[in-house]
PDB file of N, CA and C in Angstrom:
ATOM      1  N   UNK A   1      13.451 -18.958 -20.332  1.00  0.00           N
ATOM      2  CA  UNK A   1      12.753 -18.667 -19.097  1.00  0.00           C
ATOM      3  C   UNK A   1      13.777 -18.207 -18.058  1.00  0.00           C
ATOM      4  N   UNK A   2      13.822 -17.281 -17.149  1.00  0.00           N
ATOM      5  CA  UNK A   2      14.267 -16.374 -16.219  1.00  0.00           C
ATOM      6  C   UNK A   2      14.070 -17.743 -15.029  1.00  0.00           C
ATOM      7  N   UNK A   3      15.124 -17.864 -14.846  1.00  0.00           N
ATOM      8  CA  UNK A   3      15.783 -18.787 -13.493  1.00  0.00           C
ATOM      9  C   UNK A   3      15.036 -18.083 -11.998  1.00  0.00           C
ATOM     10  N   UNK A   4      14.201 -18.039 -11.303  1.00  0.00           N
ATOM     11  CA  UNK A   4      14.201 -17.880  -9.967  1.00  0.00           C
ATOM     12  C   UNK A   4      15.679 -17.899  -9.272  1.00  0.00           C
ATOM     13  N   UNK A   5      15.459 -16.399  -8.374  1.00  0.00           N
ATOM     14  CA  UNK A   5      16.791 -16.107  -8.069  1.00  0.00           C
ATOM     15  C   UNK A   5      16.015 -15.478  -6.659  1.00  0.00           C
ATOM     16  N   UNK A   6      16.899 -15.451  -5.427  1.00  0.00           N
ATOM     17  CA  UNK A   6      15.980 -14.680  -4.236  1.00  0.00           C
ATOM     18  C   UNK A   6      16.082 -13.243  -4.301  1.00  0.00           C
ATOM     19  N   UNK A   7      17.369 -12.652  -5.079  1.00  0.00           N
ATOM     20  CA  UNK A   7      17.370 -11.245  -5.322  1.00  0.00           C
ATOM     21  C   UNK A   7      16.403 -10.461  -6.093  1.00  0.00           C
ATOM     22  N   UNK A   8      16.246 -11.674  -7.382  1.00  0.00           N
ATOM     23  CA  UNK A   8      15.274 -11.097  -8.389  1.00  0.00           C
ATOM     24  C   UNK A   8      13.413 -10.953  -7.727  1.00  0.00           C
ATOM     25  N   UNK A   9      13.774 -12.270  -6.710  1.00  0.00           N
ATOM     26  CA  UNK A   9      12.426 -12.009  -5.872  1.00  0.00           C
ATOM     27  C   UNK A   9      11.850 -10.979  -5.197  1.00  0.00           C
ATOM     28  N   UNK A  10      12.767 -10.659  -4.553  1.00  0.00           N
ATOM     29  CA  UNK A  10      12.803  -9.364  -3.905  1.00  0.00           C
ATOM     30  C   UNK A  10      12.337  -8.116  -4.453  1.00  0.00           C
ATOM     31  N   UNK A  11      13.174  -8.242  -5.976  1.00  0.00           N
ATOM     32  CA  UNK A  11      12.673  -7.053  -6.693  1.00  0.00           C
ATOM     33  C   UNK A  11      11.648  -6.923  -7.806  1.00  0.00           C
ATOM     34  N   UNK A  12      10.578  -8.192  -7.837  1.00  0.00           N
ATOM     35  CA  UNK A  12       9.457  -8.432  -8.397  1.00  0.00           C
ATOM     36  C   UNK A  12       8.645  -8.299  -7.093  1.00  0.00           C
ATOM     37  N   UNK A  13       8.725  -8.522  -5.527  1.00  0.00           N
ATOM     38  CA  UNK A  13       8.322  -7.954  -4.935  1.00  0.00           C
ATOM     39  C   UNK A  13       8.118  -6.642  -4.348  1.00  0.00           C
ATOM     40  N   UNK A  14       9.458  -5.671  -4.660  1.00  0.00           N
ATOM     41  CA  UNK A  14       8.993  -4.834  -4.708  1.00  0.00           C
ATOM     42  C   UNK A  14       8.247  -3.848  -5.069  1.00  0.00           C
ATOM     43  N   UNK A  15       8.086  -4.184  -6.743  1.00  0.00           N
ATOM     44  CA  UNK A  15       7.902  -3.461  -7.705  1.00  0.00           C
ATOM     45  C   UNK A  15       6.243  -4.079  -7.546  1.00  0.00           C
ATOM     46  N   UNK A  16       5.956  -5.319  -7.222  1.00  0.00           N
ATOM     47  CA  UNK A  16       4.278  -5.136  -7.020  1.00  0.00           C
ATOM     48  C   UNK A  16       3.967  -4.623  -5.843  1.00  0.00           C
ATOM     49  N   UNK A  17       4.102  -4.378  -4.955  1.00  0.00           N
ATOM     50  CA  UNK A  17       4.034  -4.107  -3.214  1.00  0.00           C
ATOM     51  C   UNK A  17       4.376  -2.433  -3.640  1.00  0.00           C
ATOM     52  N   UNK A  18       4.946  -1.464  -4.472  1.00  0.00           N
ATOM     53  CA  UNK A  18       5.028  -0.505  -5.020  1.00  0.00           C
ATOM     54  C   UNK A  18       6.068   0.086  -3.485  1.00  0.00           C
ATOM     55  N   UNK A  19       7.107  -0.823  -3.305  1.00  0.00           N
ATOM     56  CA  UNK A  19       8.191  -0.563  -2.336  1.00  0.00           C
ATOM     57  C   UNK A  19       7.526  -0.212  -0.813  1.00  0.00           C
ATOM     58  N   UNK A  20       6.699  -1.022  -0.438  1.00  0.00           N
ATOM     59  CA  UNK A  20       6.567  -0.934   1.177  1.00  0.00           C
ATOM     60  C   UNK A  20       6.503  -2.497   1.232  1.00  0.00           C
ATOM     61  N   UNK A  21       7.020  -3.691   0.637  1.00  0.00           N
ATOM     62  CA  UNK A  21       7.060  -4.524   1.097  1.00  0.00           C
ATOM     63  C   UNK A  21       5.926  -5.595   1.752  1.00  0.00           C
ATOM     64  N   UNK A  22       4.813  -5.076   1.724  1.00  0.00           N
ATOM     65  CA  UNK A  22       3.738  -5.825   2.605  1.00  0.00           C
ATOM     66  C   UNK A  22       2.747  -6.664   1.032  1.00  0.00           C
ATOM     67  N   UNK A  23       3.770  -8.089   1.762  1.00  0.00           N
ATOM     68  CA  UNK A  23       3.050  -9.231   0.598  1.00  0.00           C
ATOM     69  C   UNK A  23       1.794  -9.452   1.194  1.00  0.00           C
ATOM     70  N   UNK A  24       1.653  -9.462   2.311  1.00  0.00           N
ATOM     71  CA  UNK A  24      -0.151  -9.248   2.741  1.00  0.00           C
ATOM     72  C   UNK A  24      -1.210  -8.542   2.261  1.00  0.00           C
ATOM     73  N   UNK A  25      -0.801  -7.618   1.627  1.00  0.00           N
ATOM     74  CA  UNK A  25      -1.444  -6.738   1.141  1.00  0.00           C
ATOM     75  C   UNK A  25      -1.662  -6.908  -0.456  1.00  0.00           C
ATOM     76  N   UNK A  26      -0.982  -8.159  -0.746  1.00  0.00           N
ATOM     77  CA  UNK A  26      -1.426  -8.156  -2.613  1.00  0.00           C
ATOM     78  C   UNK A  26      -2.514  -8.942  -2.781  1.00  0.00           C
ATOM     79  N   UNK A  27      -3.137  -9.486  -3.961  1.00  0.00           N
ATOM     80  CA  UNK A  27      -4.512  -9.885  -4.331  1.00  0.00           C
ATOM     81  C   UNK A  27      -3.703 -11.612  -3.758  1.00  0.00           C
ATOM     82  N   UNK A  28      -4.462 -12.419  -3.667  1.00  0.00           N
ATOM     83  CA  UNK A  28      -4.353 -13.554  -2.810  1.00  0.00           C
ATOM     84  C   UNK A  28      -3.066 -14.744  -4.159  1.00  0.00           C
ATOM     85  N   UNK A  29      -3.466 -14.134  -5.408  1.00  0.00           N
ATOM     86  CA  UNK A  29      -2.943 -14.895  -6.339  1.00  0.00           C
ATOM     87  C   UNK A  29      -1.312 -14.569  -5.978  1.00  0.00           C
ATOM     88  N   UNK A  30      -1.046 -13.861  -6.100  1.00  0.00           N
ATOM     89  CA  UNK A  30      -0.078 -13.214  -6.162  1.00  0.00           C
ATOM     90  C   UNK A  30       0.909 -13.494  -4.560  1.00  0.00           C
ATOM     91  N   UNK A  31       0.352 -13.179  -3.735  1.00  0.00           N
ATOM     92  CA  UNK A  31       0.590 -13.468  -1.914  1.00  0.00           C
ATOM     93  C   UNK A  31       1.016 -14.934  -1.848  1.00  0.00           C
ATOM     94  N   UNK A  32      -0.272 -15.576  -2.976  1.00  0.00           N
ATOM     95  CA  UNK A  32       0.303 -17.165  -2.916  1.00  0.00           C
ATOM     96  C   UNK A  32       1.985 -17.677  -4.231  1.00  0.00           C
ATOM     97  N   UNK A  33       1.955 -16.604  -4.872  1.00  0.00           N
ATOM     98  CA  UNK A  33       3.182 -17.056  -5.785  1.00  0.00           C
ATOM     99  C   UNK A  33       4.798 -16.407  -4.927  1.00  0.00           C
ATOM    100  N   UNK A  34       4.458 -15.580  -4.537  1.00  0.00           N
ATOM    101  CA  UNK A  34       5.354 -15.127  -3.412  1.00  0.00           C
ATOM    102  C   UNK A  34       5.690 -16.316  -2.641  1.00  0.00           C
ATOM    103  N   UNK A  35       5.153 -16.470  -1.888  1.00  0.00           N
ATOM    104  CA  UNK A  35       4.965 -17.364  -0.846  1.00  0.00           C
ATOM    105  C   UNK A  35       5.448 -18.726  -1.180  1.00  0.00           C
ATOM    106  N   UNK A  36       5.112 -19.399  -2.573  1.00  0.00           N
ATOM    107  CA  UNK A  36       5.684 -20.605  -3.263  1.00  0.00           C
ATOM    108  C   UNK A  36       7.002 -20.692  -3.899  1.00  0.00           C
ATOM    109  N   UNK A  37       7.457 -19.463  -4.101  1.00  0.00           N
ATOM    110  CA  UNK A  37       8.557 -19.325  -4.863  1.00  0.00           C
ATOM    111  C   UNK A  37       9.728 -18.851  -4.194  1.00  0.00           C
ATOM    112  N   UNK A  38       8.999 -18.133  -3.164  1.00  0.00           N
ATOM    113  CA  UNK A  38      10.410 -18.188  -1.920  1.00  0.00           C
ATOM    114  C   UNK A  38      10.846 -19.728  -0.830  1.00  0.00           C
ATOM    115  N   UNK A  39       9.078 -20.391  -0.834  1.00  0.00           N
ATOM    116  CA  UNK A  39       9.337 -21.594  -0.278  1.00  0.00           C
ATOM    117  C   UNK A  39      10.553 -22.631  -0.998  1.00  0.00           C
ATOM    118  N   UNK A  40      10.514 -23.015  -2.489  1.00  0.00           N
ATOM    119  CA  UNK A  40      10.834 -23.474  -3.605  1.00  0.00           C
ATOM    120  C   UNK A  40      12.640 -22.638  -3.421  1.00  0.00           C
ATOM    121  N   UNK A  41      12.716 -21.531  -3.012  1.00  0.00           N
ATOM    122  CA  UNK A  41      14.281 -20.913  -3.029  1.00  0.00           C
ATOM    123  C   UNK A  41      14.937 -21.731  -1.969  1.00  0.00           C
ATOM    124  N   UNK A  42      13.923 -21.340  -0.452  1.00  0.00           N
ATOM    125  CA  UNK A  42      14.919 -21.792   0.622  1.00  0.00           C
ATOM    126  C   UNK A  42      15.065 -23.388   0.611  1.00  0.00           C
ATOM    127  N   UNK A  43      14.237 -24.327   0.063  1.00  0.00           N
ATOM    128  CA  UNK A  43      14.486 -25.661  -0.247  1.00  0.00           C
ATOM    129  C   UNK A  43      15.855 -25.650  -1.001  1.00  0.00           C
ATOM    130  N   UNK A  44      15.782 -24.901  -1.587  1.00  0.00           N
ATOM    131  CA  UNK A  44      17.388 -25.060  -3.360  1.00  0.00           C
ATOM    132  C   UNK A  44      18.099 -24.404  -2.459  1.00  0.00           C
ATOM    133  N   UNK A  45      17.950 -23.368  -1.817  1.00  0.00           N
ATOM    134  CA  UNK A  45      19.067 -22.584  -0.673  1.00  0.00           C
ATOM    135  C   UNK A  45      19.996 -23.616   0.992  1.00  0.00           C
ATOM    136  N   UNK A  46      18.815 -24.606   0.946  1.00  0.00           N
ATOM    137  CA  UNK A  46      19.218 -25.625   2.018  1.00  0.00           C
ATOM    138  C   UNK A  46      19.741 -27.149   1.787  1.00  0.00           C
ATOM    139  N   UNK A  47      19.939 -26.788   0.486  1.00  0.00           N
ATOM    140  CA  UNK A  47      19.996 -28.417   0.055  1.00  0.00           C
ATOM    141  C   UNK A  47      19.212 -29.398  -0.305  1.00  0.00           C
ATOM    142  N   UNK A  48      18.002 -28.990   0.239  1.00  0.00           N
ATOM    143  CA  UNK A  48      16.903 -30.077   0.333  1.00  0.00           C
ATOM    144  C   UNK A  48      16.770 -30.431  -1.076  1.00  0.00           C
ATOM    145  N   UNK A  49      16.235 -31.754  -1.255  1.00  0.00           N
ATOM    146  CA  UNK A  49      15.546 -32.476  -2.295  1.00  0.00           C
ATOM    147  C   UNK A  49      14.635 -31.893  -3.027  1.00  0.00           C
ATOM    148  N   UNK A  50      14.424 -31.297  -4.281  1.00  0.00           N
ATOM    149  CA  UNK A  50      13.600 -30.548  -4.827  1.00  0.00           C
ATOM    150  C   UNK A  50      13.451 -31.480  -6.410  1.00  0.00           C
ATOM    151  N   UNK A  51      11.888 -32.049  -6.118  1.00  0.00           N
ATOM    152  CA  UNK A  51      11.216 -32.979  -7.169  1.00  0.00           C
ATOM    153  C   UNK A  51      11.642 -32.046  -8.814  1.00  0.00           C
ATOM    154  N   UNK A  52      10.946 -32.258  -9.721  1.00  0.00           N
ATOM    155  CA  UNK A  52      11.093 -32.148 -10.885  1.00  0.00           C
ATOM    156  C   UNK A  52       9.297 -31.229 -10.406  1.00  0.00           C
ATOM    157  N   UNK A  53       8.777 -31.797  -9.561  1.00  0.00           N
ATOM    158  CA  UNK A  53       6.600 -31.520  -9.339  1.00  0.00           C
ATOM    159  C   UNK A  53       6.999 -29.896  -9.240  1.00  0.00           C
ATOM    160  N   UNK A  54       8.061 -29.851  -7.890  1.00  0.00           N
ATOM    161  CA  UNK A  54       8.090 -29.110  -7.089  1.00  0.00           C
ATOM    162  C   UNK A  54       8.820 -27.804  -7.726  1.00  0.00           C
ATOM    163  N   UNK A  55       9.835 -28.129  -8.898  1.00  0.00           N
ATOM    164  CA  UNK A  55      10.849 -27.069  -9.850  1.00  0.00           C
ATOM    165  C   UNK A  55       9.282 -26.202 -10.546  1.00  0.00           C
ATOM    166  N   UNK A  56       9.000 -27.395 -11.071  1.00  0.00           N
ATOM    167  CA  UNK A  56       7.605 -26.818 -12.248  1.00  0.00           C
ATOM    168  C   UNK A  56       6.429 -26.220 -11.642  1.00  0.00           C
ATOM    169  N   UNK A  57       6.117 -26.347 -10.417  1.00  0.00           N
ATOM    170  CA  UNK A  57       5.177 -25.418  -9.932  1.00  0.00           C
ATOM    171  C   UNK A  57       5.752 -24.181  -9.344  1.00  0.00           C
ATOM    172  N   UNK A  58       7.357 -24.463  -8.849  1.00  0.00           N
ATOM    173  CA  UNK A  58       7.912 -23.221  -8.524  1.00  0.00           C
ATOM    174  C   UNK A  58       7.592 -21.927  -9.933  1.00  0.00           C
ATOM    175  N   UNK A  59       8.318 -22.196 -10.683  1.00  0.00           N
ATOM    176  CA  UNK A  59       8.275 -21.636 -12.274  1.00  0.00           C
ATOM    177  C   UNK A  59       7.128 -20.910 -12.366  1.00  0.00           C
ATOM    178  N   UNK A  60       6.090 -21.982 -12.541  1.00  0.00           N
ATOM    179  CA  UNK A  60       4.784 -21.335 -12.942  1.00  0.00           C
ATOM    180  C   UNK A  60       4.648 -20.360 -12.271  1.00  0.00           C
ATOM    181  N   UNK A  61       4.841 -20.267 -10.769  1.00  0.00           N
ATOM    182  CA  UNK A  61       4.420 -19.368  -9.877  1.00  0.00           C
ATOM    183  C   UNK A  61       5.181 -18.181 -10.317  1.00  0.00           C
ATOM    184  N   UNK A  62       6.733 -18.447 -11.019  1.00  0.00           N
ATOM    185  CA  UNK A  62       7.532 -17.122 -11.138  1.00  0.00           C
ATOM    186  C   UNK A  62       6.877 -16.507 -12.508  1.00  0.00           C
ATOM    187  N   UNK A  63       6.388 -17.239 -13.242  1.00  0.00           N
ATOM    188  CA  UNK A  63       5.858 -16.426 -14.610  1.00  0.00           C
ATOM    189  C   UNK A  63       4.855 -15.777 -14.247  1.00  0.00           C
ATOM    190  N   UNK A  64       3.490 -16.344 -12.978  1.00  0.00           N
ATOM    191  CA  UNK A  64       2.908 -15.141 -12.360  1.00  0.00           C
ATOM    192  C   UNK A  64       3.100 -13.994 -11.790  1.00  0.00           C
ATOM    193  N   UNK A  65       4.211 -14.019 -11.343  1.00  0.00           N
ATOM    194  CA  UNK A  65       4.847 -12.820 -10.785  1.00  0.00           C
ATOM    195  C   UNK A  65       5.598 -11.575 -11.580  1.00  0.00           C
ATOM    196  N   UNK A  66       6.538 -12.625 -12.997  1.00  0.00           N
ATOM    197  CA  UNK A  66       6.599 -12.047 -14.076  1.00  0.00           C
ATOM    198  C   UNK A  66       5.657 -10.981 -14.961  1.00  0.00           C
ATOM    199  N   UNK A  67       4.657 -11.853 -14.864  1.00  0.00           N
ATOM    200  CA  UNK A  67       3.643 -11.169 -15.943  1.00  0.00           C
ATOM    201  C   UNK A  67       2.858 -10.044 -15.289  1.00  0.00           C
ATOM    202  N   UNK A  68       2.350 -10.604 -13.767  1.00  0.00           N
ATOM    203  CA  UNK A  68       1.511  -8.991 -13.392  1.00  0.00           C
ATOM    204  C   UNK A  68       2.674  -7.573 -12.920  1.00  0.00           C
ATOM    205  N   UNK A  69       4.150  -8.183 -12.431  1.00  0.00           N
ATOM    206  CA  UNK A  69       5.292  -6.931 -12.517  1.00  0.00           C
ATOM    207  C   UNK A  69       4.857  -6.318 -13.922  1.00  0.00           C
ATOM    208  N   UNK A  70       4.514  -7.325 -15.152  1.00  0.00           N
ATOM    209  CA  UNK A  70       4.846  -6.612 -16.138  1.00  0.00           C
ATOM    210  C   UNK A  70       3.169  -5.627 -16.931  1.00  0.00           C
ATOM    211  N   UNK A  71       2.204  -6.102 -15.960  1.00  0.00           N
ATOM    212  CA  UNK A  71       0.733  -6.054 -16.414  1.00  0.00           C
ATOM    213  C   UNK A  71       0.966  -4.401 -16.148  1.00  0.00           C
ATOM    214  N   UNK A  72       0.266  -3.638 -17.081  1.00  0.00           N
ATOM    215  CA  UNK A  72      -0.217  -2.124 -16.920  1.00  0.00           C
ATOM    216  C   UNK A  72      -1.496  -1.929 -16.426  1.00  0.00           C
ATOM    217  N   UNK A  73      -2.166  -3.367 -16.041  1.00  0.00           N
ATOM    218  CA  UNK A  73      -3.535  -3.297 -14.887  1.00  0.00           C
ATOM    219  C   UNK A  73      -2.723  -3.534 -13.601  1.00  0.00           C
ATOM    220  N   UNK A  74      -1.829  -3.684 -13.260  1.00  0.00           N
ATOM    221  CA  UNK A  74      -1.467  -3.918 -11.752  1.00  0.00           C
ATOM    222  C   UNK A  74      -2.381  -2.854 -11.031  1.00  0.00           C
ATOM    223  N   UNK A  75      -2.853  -3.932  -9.908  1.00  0.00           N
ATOM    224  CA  UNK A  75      -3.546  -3.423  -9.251  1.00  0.00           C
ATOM    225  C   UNK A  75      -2.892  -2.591  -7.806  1.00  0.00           C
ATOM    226  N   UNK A  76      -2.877  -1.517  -7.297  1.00  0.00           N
ATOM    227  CA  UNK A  76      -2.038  -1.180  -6.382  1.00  0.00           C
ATOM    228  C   UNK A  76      -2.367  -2.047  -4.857  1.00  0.00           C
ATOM    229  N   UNK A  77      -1.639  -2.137  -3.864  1.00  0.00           N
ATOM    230  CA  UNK A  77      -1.433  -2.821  -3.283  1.00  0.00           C
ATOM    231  C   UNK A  77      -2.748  -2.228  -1.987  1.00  0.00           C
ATOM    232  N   UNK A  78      -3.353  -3.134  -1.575  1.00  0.00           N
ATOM    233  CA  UNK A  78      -4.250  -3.116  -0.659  1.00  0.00           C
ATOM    234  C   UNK A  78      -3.942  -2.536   0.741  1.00  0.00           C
ATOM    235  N   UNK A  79      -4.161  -1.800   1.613  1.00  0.00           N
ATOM    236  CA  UNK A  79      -3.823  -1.183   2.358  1.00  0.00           C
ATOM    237  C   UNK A  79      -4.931  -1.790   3.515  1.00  0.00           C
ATOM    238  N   UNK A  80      -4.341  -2.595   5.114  1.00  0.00           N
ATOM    239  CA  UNK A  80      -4.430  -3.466   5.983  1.00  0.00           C
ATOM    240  C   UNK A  80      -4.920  -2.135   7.209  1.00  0.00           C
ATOM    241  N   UNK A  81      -6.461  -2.802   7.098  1.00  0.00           N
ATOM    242  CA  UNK A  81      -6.472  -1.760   8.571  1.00  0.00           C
ATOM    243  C   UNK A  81      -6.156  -1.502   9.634  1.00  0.00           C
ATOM    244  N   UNK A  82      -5.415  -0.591  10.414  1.00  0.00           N
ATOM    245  CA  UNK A  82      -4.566  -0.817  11.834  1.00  0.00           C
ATOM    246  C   UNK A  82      -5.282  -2.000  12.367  1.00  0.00           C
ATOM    247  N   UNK A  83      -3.812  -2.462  13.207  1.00  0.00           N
ATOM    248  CA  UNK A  83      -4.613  -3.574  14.474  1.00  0.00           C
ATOM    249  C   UNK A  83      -5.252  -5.117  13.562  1.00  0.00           C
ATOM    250  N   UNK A  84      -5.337  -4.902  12.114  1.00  0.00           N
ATOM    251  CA  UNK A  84      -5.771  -6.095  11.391  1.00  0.00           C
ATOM    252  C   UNK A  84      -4.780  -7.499  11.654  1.00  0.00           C
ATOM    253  N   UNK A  85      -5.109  -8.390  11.910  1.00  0.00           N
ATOM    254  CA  UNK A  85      -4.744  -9.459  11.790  1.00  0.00           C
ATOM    255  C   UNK A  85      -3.799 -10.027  10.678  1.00  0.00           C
ATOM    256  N   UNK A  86      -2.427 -10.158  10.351  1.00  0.00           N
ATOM    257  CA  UNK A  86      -1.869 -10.266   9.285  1.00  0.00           C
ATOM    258  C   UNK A  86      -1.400 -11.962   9.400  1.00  0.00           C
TER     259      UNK A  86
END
């Protein structure tokens, strides 16, 4: 299994976000594995205490991110109407 790394994050984010960066704009599954797996970095990035709960749900979240980078259904990234609330 592929270690969570914040670089590699970056570039599983880019590659679903199709390089404009806007995690707001992905399907909610996905917005939420982002979101858990960078939380889960800056904890390991700050020192903080990181459970054995907290490693294993990080993970899971990175094999979601894994698998739809790697899905040939990726869905393209949702486009936020001006002035929308992000």
């Amino acid at each position: 299994m592929e270690v969570p790394t914040r670089a590699r994050l970056e570039q599983l984010t880019e590659a679903l976000t199709a390089g404009c960066g806007a995690v707001e704009a992905l399907p909610p599954q996905l917005r939420y594995a982002v979101t858990g797996v960078s939380a889960y970095l800056t904890a390991v990035e700050e020192g903080a205490p990181v459970t054995g709960h907290l490693r294993g749900n990080a993970l899971a979240l990175w094999e979601t991110l894994r698998a739809a980078v790697d899905s040939p259904a990726l869905p393209p990234p949702r486009t936020a109407p001006v002035g929308a609330a992000r």
